[in-house]
PDB file of N, CA and C in Angstrom:
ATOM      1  N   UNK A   1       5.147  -1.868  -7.572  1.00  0.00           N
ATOM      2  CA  UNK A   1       6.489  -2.155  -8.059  1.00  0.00           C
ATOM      3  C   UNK A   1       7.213  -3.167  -7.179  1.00  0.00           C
ATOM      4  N   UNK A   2       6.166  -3.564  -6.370  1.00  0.00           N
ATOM      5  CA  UNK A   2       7.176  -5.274  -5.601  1.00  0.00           C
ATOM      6  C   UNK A   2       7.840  -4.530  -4.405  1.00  0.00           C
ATOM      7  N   UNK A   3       7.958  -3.216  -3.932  1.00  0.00           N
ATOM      8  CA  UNK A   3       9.394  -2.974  -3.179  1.00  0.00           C
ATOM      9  C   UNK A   3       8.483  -3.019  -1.533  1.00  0.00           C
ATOM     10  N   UNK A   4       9.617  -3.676  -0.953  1.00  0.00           N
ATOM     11  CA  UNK A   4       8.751  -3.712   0.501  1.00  0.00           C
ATOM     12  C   UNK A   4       9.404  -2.955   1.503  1.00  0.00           C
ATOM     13  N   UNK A   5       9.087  -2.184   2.481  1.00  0.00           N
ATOM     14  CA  UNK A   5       9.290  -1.264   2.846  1.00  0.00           C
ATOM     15  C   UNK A   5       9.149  -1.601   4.329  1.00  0.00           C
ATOM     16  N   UNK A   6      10.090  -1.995   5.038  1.00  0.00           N
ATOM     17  CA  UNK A   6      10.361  -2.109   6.631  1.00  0.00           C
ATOM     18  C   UNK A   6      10.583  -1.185   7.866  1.00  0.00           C
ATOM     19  N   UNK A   7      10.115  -1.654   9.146  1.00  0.00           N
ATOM     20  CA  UNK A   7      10.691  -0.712   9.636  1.00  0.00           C
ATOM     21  C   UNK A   7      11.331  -1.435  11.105  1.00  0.00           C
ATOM     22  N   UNK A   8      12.397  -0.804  11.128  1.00  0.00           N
ATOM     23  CA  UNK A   8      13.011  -1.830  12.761  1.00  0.00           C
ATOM     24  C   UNK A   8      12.482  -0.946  14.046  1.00  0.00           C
ATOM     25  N   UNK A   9      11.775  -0.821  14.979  1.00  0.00           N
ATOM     26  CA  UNK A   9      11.437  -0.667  15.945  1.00  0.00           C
ATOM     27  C   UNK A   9      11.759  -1.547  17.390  1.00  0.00           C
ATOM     28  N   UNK A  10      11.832  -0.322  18.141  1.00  0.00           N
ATOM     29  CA  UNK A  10      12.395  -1.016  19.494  1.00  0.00           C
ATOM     30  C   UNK A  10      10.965  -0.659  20.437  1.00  0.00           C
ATOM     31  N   UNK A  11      10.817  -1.873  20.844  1.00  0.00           N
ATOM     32  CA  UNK A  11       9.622  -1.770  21.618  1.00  0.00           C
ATOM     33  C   UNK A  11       9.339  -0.795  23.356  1.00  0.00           C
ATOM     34  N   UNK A  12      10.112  -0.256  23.104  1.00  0.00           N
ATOM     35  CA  UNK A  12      10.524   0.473  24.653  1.00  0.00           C
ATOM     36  C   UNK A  12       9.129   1.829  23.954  1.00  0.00           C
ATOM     37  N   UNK A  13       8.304   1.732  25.286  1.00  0.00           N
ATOM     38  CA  UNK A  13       7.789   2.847  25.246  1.00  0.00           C
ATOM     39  C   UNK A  13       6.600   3.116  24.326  1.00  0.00           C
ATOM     40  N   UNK A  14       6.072   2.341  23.323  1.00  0.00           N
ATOM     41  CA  UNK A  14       5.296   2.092  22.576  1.00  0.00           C
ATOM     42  C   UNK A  14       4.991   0.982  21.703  1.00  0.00           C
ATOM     43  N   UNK A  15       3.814   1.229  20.978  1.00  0.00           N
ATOM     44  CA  UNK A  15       3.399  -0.191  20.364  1.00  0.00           C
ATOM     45  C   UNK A  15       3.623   0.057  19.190  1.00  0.00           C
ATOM     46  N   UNK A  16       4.107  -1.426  18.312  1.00  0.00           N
ATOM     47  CA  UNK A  16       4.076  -1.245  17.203  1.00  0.00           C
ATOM     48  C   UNK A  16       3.221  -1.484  16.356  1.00  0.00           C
ATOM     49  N   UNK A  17       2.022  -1.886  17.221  1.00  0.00           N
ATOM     50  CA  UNK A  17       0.751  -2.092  16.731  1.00  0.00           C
ATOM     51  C   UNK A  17      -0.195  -0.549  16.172  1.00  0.00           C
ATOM     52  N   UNK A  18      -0.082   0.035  17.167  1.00  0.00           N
ATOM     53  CA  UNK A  18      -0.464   1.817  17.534  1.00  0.00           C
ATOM     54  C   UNK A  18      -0.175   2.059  15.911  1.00  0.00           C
ATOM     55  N   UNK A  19       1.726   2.031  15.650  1.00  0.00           N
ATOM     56  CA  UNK A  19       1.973   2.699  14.168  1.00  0.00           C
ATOM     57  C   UNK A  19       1.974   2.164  13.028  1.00  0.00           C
ATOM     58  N   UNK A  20       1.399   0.954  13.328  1.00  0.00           N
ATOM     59  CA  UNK A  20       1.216  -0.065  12.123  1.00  0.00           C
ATOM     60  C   UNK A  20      -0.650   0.564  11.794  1.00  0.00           C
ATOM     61  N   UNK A  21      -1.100   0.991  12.597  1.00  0.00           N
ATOM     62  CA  UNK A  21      -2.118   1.621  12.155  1.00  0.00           C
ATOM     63  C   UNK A  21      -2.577   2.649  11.970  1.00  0.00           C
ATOM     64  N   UNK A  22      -1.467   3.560  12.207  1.00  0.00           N
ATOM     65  CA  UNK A  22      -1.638   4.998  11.881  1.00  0.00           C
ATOM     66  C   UNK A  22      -1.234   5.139  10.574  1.00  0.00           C
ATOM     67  N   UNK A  23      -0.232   4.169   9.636  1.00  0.00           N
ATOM     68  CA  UNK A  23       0.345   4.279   8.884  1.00  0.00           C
ATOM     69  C   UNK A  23      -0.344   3.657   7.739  1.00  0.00           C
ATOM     70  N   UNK A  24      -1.700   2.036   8.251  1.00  0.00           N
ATOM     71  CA  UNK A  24      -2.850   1.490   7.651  1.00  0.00           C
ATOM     72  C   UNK A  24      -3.776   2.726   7.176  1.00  0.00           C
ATOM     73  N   UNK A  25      -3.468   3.223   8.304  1.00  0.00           N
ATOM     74  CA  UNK A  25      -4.573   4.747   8.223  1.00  0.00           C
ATOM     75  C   UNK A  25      -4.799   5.295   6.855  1.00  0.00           C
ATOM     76  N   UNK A  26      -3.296   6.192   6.821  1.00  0.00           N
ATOM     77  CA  UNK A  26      -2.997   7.147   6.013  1.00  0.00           C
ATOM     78  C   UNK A  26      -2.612   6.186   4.660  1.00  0.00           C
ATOM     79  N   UNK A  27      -2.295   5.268   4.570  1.00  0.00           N
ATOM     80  CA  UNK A  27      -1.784   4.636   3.734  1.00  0.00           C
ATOM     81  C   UNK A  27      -3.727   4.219   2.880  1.00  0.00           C
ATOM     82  N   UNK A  28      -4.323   4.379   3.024  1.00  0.00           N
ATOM     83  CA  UNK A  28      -6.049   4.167   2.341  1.00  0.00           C
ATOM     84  C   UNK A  28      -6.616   4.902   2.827  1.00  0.00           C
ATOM     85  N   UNK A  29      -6.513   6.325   2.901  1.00  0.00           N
ATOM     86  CA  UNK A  29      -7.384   7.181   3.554  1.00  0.00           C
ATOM     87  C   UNK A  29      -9.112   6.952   3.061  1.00  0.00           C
ATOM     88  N   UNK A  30      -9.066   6.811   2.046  1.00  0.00           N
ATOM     89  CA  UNK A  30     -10.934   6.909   1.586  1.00  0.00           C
ATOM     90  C   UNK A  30     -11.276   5.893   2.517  1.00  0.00           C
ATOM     91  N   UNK A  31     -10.740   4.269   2.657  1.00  0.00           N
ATOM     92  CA  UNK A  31     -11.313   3.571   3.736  1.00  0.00           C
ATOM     93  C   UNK A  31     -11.564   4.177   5.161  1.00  0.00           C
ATOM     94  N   UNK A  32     -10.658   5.364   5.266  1.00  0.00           N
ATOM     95  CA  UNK A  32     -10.575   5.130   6.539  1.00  0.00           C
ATOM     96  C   UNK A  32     -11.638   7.123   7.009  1.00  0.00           C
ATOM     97  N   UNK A  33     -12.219   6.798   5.934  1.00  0.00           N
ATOM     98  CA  UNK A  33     -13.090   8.113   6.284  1.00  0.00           C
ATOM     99  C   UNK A  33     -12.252   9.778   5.714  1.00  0.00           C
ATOM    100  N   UNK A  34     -10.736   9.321   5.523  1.00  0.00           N
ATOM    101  CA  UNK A  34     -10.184  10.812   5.514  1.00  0.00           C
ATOM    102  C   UNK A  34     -10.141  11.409   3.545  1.00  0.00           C
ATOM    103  N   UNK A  35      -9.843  12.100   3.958  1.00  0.00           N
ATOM    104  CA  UNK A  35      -9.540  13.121   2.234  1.00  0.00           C
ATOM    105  C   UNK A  35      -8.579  12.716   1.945  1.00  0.00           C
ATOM    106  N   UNK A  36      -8.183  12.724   0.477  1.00  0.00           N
ATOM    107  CA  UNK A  36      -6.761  12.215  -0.315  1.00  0.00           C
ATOM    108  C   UNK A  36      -6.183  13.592   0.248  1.00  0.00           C
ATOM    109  N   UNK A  37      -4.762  13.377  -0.024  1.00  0.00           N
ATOM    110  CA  UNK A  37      -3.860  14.138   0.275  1.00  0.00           C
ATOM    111  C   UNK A  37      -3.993  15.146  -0.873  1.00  0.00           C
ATOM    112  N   UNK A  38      -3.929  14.880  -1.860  1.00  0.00           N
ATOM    113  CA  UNK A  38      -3.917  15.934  -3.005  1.00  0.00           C
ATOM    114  C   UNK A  38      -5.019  16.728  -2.748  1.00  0.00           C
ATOM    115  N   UNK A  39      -5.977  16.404  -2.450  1.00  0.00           N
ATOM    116  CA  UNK A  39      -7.034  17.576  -2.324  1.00  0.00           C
ATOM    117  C   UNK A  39      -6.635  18.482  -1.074  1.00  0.00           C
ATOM    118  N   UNK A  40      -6.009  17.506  -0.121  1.00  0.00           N
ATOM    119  CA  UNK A  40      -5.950  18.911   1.540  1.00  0.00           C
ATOM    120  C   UNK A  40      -4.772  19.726   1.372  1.00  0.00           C
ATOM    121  N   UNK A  41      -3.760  19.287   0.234  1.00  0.00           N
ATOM    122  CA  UNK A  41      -2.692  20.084   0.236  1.00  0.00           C
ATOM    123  C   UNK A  41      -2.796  21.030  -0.981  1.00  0.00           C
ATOM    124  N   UNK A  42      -3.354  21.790  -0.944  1.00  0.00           N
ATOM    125  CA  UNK A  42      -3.924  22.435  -2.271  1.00  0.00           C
ATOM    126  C   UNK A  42      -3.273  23.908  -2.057  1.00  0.00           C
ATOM    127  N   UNK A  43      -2.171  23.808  -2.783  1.00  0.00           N
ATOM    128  CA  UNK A  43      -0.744  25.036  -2.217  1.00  0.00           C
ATOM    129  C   UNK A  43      -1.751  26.238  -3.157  1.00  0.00           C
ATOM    130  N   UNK A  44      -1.512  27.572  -2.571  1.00  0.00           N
ATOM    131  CA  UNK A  44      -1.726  28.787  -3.396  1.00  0.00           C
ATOM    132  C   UNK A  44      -0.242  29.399  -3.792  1.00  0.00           C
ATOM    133  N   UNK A  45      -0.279  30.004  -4.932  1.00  0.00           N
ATOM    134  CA  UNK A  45       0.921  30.783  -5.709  1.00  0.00           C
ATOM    135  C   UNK A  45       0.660  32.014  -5.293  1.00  0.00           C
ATOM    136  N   UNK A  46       1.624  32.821  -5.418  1.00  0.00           N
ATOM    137  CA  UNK A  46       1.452  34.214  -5.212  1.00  0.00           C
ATOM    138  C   UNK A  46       1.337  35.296  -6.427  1.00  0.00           C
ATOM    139  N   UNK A  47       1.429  34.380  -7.565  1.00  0.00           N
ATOM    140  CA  UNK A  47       1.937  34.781  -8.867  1.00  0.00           C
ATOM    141  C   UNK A  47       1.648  33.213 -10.096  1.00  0.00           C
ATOM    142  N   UNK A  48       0.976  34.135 -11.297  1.00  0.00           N
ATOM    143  CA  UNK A  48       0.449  33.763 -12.638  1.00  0.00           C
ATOM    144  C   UNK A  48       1.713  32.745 -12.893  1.00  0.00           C
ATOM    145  N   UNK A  49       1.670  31.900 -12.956  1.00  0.00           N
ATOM    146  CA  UNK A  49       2.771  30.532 -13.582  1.00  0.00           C
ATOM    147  C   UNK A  49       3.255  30.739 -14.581  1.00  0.00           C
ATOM    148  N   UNK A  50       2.403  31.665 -15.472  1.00  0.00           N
ATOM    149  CA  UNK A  50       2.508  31.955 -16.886  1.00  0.00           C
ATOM    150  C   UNK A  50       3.060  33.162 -17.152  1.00  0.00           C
ATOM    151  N   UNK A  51       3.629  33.857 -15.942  1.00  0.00           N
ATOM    152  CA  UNK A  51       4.634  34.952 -15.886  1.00  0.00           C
ATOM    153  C   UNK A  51       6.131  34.796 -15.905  1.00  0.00           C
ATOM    154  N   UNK A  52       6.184  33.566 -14.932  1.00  0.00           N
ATOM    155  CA  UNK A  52       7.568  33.677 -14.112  1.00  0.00           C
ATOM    156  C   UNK A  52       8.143  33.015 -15.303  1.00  0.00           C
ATOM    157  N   UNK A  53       8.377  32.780 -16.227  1.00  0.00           N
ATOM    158  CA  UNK A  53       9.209  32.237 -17.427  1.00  0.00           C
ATOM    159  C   UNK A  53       9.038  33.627 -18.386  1.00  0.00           C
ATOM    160  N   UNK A  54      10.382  34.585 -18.675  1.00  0.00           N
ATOM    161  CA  UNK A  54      10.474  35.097 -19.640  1.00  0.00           C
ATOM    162  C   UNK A  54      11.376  34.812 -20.568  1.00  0.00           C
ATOM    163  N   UNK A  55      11.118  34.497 -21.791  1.00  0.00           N
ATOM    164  CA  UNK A  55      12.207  34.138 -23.030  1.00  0.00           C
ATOM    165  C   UNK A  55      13.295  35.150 -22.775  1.00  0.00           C
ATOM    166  N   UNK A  56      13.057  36.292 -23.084  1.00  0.00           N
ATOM    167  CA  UNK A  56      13.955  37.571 -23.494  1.00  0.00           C
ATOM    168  C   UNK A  56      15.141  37.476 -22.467  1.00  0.00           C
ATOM    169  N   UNK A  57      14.462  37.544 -21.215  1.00  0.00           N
ATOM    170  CA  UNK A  57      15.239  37.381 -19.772  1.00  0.00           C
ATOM    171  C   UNK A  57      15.996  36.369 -20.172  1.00  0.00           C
ATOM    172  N   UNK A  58      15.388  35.525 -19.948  1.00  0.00           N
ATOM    173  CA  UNK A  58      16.097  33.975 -19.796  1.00  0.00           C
ATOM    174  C   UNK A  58      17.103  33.753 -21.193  1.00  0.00           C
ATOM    175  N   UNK A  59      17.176  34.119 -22.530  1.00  0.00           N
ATOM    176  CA  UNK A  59      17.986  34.451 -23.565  1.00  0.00           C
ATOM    177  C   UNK A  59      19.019  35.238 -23.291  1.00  0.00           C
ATOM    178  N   UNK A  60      19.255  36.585 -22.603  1.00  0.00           N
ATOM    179  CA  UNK A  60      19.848  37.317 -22.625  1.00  0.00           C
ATOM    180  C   UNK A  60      20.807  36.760 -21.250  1.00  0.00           C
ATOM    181  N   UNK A  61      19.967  36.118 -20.328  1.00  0.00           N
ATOM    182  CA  UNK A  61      20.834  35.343 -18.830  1.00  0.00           C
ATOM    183  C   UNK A  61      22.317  34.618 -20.014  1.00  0.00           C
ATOM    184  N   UNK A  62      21.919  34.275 -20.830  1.00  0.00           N
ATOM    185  CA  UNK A  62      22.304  33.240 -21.798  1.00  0.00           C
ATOM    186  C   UNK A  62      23.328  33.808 -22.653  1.00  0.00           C
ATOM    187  N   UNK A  63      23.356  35.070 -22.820  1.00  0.00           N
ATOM    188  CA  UNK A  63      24.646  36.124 -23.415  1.00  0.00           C
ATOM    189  C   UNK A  63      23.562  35.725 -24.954  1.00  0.00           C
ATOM    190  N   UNK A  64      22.248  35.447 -25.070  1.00  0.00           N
ATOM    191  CA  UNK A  64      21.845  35.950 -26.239  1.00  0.00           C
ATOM    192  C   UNK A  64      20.915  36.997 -26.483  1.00  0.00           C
ATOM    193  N   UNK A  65      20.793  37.746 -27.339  1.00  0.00           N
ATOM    194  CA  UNK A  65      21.543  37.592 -28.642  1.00  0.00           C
ATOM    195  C   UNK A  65      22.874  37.881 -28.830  1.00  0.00           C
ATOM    196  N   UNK A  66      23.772  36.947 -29.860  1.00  0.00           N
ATOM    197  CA  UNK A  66      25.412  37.828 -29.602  1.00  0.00           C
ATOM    198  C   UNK A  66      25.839  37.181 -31.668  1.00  0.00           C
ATOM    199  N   UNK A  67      27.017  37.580 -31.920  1.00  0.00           N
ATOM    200  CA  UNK A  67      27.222  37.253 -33.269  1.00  0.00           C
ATOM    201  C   UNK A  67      27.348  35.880 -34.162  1.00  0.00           C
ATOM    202  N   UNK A  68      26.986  35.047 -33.053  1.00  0.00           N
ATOM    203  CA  UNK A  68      25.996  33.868 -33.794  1.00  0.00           C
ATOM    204  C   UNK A  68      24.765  33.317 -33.843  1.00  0.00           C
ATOM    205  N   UNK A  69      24.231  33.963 -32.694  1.00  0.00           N
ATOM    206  CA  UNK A  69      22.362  33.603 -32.322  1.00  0.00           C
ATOM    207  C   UNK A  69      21.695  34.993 -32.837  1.00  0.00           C
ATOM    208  N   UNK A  70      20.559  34.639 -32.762  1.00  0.00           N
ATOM    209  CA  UNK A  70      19.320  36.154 -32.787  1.00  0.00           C
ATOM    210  C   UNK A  70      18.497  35.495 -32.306  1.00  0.00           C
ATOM    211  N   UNK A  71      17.200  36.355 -31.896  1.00  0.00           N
ATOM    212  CA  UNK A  71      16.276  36.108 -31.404  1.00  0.00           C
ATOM    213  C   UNK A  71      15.072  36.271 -32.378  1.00  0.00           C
ATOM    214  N   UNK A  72      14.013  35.625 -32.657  1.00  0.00           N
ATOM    215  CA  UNK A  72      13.712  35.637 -33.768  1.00  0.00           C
ATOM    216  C   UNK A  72      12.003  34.659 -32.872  1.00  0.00           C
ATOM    217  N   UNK A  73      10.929  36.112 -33.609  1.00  0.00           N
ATOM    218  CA  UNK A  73       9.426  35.469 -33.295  1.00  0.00           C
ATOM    219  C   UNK A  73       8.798  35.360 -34.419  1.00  0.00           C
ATOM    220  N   UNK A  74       9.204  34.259 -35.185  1.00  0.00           N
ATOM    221  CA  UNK A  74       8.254  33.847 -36.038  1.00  0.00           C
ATOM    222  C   UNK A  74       7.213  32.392 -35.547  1.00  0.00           C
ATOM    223  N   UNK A  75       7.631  32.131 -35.008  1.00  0.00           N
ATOM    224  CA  UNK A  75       6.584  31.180 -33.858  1.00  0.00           C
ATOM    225  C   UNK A  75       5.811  32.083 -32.933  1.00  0.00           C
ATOM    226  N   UNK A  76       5.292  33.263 -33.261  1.00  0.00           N
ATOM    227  CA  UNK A  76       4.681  33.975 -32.952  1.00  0.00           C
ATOM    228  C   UNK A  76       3.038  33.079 -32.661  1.00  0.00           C
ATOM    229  N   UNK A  77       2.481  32.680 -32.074  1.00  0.00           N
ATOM    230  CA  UNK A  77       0.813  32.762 -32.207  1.00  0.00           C
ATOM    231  C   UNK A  77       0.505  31.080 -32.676  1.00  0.00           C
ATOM    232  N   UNK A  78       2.438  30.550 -32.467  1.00  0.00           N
ATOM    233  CA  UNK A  78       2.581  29.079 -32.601  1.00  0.00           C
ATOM    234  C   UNK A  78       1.995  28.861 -33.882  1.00  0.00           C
ATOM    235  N   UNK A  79       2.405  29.527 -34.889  1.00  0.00           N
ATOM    236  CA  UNK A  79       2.229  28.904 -36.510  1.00  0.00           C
ATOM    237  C   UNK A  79       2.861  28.445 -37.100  1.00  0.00           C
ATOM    238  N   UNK A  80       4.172  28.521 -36.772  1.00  0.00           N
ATOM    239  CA  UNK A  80       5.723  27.463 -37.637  1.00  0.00           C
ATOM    240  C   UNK A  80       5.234  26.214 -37.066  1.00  0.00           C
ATOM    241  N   UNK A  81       5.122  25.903 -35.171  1.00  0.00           N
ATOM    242  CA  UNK A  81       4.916  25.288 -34.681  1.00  0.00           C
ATOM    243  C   UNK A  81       4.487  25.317 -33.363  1.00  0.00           C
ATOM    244  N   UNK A  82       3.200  24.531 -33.246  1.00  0.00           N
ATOM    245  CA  UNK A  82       2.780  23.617 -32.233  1.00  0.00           C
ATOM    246  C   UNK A  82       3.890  23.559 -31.121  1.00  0.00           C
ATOM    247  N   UNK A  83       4.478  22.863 -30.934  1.00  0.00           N
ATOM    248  CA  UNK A  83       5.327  22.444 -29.670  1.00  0.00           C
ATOM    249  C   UNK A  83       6.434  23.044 -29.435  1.00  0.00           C
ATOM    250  N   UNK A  84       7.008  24.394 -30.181  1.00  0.00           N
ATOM    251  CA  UNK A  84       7.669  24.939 -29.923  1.00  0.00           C
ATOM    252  C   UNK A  84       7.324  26.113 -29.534  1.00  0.00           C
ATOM    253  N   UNK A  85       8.107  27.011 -28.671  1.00  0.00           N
ATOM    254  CA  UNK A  85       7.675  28.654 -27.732  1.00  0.00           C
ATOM    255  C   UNK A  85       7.654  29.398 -28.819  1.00  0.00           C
ATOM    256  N   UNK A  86       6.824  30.463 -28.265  1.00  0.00           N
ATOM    257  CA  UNK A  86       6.803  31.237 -29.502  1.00  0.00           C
ATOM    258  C   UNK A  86       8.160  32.130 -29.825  1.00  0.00           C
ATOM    259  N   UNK A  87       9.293  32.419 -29.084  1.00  0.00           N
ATOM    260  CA  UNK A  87      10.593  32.753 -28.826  1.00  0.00           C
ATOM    261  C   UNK A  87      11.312  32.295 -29.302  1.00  0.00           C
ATOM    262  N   UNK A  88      11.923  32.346 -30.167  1.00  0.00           N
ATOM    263  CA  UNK A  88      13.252  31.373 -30.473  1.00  0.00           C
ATOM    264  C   UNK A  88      14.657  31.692 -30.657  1.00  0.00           C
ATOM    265  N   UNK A  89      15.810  31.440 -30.544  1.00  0.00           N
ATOM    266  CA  UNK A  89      16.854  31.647 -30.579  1.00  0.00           C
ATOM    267  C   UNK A  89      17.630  30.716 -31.753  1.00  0.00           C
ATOM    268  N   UNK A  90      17.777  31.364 -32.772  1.00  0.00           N
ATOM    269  CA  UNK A  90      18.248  30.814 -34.179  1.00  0.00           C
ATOM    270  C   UNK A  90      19.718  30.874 -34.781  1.00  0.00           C
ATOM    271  N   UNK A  91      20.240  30.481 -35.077  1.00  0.00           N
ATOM    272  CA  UNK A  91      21.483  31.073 -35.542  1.00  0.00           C
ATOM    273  C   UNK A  91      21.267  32.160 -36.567  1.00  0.00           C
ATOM    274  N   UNK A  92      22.265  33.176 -36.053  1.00  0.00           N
ATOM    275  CA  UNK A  92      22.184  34.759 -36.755  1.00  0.00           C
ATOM    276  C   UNK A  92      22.108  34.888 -37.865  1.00  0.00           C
ATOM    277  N   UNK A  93      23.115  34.166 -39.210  1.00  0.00           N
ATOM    278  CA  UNK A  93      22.530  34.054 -40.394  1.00  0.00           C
ATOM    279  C   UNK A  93      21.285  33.535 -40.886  1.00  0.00           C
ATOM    280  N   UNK A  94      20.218  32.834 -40.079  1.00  0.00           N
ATOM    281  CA  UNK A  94      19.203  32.382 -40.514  1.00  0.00           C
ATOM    282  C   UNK A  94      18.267  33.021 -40.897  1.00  0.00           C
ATOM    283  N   UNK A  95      17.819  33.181 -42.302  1.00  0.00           N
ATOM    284  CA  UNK A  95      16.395  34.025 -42.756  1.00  0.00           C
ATOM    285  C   UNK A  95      15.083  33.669 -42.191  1.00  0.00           C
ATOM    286  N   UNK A  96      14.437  34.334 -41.619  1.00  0.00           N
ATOM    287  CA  UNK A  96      12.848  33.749 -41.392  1.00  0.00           C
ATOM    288  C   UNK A  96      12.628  33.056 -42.553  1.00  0.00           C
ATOM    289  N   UNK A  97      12.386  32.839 -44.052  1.00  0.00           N
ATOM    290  CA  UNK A  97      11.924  32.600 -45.083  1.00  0.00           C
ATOM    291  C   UNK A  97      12.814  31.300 -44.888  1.00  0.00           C
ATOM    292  N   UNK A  98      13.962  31.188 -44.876  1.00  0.00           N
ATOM    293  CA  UNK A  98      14.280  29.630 -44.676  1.00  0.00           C
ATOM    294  C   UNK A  98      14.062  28.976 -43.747  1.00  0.00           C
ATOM    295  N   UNK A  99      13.356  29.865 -42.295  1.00  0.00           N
ATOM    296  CA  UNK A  99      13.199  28.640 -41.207  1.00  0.00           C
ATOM    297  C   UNK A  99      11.950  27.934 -41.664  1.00  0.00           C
ATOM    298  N   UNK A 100      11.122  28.610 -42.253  1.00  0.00           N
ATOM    299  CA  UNK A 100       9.770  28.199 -42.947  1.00  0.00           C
ATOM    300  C   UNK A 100       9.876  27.234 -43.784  1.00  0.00           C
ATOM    301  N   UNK A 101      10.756  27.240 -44.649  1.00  0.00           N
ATOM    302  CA  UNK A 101      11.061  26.342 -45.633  1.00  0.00           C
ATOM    303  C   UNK A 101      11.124  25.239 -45.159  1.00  0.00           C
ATOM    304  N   UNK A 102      12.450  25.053 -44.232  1.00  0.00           N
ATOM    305  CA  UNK A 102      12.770  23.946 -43.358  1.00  0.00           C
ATOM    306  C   UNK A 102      11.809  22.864 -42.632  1.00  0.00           C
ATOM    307  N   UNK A 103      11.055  24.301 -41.927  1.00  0.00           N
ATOM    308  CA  UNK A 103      10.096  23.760 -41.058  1.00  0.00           C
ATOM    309  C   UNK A 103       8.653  23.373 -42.069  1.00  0.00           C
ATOM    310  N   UNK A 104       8.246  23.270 -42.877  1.00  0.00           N
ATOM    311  CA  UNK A 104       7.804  23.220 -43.852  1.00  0.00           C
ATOM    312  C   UNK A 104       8.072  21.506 -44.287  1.00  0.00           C
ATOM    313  N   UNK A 105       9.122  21.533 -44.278  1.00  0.00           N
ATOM    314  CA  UNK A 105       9.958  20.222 -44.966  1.00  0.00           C
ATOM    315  C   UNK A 105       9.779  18.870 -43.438  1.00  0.00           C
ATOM    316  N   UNK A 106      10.016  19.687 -42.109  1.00  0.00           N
ATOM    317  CA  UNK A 106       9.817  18.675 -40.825  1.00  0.00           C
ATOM    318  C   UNK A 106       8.851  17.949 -40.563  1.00  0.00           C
ATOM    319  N   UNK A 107       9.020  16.941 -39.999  1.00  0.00           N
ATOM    320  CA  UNK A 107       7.671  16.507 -38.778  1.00  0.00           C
ATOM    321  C   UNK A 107       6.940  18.339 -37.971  1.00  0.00           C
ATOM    322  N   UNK A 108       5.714  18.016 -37.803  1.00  0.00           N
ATOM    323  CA  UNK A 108       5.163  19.078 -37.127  1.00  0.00           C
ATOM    324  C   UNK A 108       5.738  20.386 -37.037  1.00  0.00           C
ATOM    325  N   UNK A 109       6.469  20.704 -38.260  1.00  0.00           N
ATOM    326  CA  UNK A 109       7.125  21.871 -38.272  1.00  0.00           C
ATOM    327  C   UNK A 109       8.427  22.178 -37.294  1.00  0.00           C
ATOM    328  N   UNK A 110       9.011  21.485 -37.548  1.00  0.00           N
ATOM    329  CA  UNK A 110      10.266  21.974 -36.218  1.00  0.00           C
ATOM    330  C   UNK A 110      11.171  21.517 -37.000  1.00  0.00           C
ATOM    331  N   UNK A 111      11.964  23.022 -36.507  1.00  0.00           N
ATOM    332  CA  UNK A 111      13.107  23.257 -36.898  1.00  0.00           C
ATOM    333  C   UNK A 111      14.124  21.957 -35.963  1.00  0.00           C
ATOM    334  N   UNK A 112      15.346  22.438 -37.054  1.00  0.00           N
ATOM    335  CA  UNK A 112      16.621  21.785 -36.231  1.00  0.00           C
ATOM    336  C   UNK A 112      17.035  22.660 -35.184  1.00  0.00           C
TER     337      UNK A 112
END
């Protein structure tokens, strides 16, 4: 992206030769014999990724359901749609039978 990246150093006490090559170093590691970074920093979780997001939770954080939303799983097993959670939060008068319709009528099934 063109951007050049300086550094002002005061020569007291070291070379700026020394960190111009520690920085050659790391800056091409495969040349320089070492491992990419992405492979040595290879973090462990303590916990399934696919836990820590709950709809219900995270809806209700939300004051839903209340007398204009519901909560509503007809994206159950992702059959309305593909790219939407299987959770949804709909407005309260909405029939399952018309989100179908709708979604039926969309691009890739998605609702408004």
């Amino acid at each position: 992206d063109m951007r050049n990246l300086r550094f002002a150093l005061k020569q007291e006490g070291h070379s700026r030769r020394d960190i111009f090559e520690l920085i050659f170093k790391y800056a091409f590691p495969l040349s320089h014999g070492l491992p990419l970074f992405a492979y040595v920093t290879q973090e462990k979780y303590g916990e399934n990724g696919w836990d820590i997001y709950k709809p219900i939770e995270e809806f209700r954080r939300q004051g839903l359901p209340n007398n204009k939303w519901r909560i509503t799983f007809i994206n159950k097993n992702y059959e309305l749609c593909d790219t939407y959670p299987t959770v949804l939060a709909v407005p309260f008068n909405s029939k399952e039978e018309d989100l179908r319709r709708v979604a039926a009528f969309r691009s890739r099934g998605r609702i408004p």
